[in-house]
C-alpha atoms as a PDB file:
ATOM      1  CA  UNK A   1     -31.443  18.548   4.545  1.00  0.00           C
ATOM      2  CA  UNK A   2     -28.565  16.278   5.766  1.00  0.00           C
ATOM      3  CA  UNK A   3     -26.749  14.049   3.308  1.00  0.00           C
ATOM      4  CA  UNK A   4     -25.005  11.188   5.014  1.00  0.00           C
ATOM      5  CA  UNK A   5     -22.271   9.466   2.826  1.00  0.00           C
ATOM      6  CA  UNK A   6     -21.318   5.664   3.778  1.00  0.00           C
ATOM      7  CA  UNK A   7     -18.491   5.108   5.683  1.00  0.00           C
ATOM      8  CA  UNK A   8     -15.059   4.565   4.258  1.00  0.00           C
ATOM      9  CA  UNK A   9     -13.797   0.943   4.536  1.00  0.00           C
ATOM     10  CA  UNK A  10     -10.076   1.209   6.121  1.00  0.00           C
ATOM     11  CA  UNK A  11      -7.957  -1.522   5.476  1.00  0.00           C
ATOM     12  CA  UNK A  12      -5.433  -3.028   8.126  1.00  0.00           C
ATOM     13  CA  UNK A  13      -2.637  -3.804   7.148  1.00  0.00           C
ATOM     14  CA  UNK A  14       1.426  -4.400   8.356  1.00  0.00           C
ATOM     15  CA  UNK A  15       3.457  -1.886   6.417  1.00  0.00           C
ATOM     16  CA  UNK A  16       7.725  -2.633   6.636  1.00  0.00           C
ATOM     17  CA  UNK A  17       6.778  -4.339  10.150  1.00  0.00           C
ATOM     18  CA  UNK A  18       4.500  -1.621  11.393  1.00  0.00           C
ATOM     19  CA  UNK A  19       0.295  -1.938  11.685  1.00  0.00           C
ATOM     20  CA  UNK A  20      -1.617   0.633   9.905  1.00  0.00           C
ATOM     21  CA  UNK A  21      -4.978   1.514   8.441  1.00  0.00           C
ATOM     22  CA  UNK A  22      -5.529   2.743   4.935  1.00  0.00           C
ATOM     23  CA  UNK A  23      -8.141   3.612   2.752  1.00  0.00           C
ATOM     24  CA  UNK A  24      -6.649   2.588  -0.301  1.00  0.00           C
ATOM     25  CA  UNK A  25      -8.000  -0.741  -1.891  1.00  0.00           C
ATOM     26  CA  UNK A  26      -4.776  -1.320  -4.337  1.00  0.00           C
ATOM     27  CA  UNK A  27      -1.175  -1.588  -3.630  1.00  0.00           C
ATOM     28  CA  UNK A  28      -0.474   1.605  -6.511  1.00  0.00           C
ATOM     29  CA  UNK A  29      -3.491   3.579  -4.310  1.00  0.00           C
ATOM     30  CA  UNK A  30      -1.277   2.767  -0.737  1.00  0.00           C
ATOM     31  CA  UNK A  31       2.356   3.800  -1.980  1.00  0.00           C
ATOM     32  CA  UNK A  32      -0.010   7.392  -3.133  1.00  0.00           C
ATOM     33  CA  UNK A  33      -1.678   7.214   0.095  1.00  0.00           C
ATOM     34  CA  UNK A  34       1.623   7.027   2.563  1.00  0.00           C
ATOM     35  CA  UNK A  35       3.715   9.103   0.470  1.00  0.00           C
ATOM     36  CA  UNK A  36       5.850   6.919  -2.011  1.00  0.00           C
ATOM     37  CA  UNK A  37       4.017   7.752  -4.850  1.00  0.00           C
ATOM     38  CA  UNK A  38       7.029   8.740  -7.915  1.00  0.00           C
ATOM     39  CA  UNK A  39       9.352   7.153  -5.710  1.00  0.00           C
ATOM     40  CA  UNK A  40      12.059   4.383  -7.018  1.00  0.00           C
ATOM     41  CA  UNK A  41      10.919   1.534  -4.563  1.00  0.00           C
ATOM     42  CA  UNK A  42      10.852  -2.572  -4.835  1.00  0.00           C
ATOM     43  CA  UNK A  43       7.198  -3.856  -3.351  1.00  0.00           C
ATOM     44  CA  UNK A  44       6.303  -7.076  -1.886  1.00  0.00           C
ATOM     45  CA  UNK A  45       2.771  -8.133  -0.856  1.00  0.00           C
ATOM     46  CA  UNK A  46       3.048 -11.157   1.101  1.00  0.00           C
ATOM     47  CA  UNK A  47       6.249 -12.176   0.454  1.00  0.00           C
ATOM     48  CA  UNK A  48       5.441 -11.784  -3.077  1.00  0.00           C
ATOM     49  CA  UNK A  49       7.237  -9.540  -5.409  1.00  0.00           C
ATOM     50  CA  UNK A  50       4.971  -7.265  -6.756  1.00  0.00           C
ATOM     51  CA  UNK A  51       6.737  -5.309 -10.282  1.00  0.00           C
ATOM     52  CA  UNK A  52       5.742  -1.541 -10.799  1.00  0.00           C
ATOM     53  CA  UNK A  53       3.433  -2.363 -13.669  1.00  0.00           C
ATOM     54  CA  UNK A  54       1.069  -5.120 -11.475  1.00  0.00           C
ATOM     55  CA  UNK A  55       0.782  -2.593  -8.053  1.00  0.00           C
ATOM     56  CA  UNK A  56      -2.847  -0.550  -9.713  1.00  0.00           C
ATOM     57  CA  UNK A  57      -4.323  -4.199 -10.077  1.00  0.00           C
ATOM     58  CA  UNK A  58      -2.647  -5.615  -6.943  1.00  0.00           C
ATOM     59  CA  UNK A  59      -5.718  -5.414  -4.719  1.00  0.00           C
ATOM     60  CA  UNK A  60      -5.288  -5.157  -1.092  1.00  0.00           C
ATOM     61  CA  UNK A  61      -6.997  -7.169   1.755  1.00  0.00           C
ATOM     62  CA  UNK A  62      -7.365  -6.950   5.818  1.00  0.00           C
ATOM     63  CA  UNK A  63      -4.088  -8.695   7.427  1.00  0.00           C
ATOM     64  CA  UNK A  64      -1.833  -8.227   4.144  1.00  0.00           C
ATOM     65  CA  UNK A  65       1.516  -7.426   4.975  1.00  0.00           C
ATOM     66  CA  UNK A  66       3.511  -4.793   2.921  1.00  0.00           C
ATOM     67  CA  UNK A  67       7.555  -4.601   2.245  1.00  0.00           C
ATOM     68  CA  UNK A  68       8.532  -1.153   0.612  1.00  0.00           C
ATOM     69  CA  UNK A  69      11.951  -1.281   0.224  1.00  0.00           C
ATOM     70  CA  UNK A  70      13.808   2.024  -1.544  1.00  0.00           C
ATOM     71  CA  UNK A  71      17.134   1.346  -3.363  1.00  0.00           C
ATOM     72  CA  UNK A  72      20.232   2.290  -1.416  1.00  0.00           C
ATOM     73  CA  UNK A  73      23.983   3.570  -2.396  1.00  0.00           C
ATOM     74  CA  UNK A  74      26.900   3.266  -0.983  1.00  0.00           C
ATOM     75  CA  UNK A  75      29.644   0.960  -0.469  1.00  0.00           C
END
């Protein structure tokens, strides 16, 4: 008996400049998925801010274009 599952839908997006597919539909799911999940970081989706609380119902779409920008220090 072979089982077939359904394809999974990849996303393309631009990621701080760079193209890249993903698999994850939200913006919380894509800052798991590339390896910022715990992190400290501001997020923009489109130009548009995106706060810490919105990113598990901030849905993502083909063409979106992601900032991830981590806090720096120095002086």
């Amino acid at each position: 008996m072979t089982t077939t599952s359904a394809p999974q839908t990849r996303l393309a997006l631009v990621v701080n400049g760079e193209p890249a597919e993903v698999a994850s539909a939200t913006l919380a799911a894509l800052l798991d998925e590339i390896g910022f999940a715990g992190l400290k970081v501001a997020t923009a989706v489109n130009g548009d801010f995106v706060a810490e609380r919105r990113r598990p119902e901030t849905r993502l779409s083909d063409g979106d274009r992601i900032e991830i920008v981590a806090p720096r220090q120095g002086g």
